[in-house]
Structures are given as structure tokens and as C-alpha cells.
PDB file of N, CA and C in Angstrom:
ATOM      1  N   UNK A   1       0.839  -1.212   0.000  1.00  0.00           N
ATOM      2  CA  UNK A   1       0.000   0.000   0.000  1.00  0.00           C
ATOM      3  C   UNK A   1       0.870   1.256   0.000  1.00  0.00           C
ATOM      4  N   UNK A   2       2.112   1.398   0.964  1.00  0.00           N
ATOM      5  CA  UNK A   2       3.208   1.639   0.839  1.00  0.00           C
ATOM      6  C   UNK A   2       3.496   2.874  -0.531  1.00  0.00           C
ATOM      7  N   UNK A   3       3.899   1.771  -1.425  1.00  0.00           N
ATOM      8  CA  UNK A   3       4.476   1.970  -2.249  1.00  0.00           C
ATOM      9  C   UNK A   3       3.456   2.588  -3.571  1.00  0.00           C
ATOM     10  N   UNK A   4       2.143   2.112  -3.409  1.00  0.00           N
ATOM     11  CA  UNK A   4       0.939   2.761  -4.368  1.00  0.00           C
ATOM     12  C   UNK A   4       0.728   4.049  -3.436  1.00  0.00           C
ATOM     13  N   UNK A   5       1.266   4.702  -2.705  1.00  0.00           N
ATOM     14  CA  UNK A   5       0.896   6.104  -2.293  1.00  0.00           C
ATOM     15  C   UNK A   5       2.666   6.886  -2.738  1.00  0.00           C
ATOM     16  N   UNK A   6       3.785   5.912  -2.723  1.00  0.00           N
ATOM     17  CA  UNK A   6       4.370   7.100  -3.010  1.00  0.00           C
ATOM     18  C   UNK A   6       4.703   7.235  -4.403  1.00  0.00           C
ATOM     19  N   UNK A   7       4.053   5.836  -5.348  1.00  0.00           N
ATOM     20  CA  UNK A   7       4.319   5.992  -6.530  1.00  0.00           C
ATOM     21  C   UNK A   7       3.074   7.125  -7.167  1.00  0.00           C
ATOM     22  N   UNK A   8       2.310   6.963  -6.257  1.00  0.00           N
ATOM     23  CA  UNK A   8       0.893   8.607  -6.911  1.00  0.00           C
ATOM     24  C   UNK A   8       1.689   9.893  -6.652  1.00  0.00           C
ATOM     25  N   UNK A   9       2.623  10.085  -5.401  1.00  0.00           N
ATOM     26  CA  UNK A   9       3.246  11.210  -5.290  1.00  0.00           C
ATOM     27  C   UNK A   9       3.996  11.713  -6.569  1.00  0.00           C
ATOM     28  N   UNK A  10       5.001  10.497  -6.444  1.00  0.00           N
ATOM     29  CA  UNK A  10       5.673  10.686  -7.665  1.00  0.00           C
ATOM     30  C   UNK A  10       5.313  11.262  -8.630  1.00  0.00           C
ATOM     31  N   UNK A  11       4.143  10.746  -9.054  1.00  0.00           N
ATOM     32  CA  UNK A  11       3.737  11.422 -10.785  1.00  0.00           C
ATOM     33  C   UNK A  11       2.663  12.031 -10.297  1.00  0.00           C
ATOM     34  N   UNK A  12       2.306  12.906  -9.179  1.00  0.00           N
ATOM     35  CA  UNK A  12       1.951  14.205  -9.004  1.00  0.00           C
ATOM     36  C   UNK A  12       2.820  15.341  -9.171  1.00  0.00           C
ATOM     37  N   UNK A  13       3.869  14.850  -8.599  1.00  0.00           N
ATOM     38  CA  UNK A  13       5.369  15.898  -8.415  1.00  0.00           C
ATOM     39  C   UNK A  13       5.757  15.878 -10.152  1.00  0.00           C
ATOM     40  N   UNK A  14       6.244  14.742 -10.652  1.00  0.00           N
ATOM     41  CA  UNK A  14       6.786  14.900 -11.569  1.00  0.00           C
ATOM     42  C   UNK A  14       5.783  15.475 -12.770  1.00  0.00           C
ATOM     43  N   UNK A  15       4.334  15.363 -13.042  1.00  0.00           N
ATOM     44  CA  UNK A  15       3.311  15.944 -13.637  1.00  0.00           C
ATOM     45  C   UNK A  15       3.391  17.520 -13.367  1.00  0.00           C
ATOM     46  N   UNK A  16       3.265  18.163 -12.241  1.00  0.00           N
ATOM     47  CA  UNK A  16       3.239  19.388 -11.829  1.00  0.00           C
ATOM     48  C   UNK A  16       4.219  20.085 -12.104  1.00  0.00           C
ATOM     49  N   UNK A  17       5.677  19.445 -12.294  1.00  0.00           N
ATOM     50  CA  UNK A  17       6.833  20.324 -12.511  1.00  0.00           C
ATOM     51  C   UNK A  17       6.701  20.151 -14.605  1.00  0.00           C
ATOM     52  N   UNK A  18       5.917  19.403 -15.104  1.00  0.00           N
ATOM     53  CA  UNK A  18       6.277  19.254 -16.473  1.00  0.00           C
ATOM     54  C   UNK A  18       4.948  20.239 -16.870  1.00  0.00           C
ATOM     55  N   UNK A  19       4.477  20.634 -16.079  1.00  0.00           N
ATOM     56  CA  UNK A  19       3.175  21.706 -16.720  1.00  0.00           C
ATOM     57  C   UNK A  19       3.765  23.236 -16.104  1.00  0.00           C
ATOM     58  N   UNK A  20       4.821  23.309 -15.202  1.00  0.00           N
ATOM     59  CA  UNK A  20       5.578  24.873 -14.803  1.00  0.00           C
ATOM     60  C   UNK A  20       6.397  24.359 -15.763  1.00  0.00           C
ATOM     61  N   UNK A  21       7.107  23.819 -15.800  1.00  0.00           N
ATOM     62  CA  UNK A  21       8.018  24.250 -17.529  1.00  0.00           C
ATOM     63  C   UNK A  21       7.271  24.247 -18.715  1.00  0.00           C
ATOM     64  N   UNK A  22       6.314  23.876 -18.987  1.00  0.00           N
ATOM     65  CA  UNK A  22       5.786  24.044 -20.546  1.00  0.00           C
ATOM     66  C   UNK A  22       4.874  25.401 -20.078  1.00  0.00           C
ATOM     67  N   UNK A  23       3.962  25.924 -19.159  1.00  0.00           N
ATOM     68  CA  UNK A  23       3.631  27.429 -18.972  1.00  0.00           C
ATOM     69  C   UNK A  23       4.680  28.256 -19.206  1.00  0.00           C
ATOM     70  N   UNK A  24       6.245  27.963 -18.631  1.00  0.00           N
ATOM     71  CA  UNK A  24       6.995  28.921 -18.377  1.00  0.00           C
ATOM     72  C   UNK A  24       7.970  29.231 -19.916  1.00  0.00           C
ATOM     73  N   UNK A  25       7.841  28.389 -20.489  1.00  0.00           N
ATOM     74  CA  UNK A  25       8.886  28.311 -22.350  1.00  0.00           C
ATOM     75  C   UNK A  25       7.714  28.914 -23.020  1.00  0.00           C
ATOM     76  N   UNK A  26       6.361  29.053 -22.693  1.00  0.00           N
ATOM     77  CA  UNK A  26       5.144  29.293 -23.676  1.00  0.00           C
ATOM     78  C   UNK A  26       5.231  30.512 -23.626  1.00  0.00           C
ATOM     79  N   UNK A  27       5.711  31.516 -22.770  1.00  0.00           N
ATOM     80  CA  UNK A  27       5.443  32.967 -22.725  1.00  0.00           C
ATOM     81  C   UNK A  27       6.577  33.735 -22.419  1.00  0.00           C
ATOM     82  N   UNK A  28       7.385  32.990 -23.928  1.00  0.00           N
ATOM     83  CA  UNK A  28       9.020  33.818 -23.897  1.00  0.00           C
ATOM     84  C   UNK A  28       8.833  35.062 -24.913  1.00  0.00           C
ATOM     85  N   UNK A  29       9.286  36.307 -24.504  1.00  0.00           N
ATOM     86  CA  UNK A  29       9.094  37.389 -25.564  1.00  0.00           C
ATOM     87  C   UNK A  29       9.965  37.639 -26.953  1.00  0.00           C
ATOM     88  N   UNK A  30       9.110  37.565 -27.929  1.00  0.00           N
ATOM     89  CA  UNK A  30      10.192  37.613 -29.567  1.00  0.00           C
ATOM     90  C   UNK A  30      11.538  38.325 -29.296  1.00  0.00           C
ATOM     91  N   UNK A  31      12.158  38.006 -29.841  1.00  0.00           N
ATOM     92  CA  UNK A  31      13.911  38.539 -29.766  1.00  0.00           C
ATOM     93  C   UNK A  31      13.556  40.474 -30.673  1.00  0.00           C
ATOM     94  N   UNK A  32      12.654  40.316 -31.212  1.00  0.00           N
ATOM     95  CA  UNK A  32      12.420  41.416 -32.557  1.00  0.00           C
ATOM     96  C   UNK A  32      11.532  42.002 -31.683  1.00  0.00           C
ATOM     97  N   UNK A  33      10.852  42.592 -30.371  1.00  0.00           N
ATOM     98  CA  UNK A  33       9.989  43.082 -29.225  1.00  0.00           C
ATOM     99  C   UNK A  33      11.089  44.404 -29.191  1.00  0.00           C
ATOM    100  N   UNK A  34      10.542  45.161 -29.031  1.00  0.00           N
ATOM    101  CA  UNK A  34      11.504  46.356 -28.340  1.00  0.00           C
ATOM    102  C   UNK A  34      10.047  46.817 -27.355  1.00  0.00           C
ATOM    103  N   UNK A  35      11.188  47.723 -26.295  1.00  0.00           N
ATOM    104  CA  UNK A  35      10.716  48.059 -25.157  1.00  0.00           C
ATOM    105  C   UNK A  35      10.096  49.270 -25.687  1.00  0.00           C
ATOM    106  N   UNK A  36       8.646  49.837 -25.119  1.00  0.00           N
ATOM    107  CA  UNK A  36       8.152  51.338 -25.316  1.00  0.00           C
ATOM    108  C   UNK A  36       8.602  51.655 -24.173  1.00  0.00           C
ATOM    109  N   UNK A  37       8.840  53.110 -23.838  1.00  0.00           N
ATOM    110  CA  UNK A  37       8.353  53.917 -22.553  1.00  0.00           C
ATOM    111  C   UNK A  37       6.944  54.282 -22.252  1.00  0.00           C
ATOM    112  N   UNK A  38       6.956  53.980 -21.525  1.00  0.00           N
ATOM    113  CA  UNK A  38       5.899  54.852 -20.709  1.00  0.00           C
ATOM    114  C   UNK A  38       5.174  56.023 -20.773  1.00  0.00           C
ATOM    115  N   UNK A  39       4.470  56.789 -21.170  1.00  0.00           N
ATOM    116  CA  UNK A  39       3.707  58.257 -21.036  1.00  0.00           C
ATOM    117  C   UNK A  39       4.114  58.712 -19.956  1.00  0.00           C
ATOM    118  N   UNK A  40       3.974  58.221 -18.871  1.00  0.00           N
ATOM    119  CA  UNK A  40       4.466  59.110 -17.519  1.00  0.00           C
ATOM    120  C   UNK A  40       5.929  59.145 -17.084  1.00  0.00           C
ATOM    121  N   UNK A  41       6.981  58.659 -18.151  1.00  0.00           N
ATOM    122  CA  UNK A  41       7.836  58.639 -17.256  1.00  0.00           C
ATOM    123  C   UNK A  41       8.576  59.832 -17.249  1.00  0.00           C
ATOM    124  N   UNK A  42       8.150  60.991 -17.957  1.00  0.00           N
ATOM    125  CA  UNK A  42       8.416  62.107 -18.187  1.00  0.00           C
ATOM    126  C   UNK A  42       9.105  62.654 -16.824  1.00  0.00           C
ATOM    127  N   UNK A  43      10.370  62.992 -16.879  1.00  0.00           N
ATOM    128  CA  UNK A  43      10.959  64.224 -15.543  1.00  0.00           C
ATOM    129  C   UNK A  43      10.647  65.037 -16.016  1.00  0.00           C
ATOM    130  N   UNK A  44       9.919  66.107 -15.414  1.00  0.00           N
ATOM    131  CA  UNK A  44       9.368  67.517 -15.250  1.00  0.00           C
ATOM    132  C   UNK A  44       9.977  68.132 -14.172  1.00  0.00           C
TER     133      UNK A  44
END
């Protein structure tokens, strides 16, 4: 019984870390992106 609870851990852990790396490679910004400024960042 043991071993059927830590083999569910397992591929909870290892499931959960393979869905934060495929969210985290999905929302890389184009190399060709340039930065705008801001409207407010005006020194006055």
C-alpha cells in the first residue's frame, strides 16, 4: 500500500513540474519586441 501512495506522489510531483516548464517556455518574448516607454515617465 506503501508503495501505491508514493508511486501517486511521484507522478503528481513529476506531472506538476512538467506543466511549470511548458507554462513557463510558452510565454518567452520575440527577440524582434523592443521596449516602449511609458507616457508618464516624463521628468518635469
Amino acid at each position: 500500500m506503501g508503495v501505491v501512495i508514493f508511486i501517486v506522489i511521484i507522478l503528481f510531483v513529476v506531472g506538476g513540474l512538467l506543466i511549470l516548464l511548458r507554462s513557463a517556455n510558452s510565454h518567452k518574448v520575440p527577440p524582434n519586441v523592443k521596449s516602449q516607454p511609458y507616457s508618464d515617465d516624463e521628468d518635469d
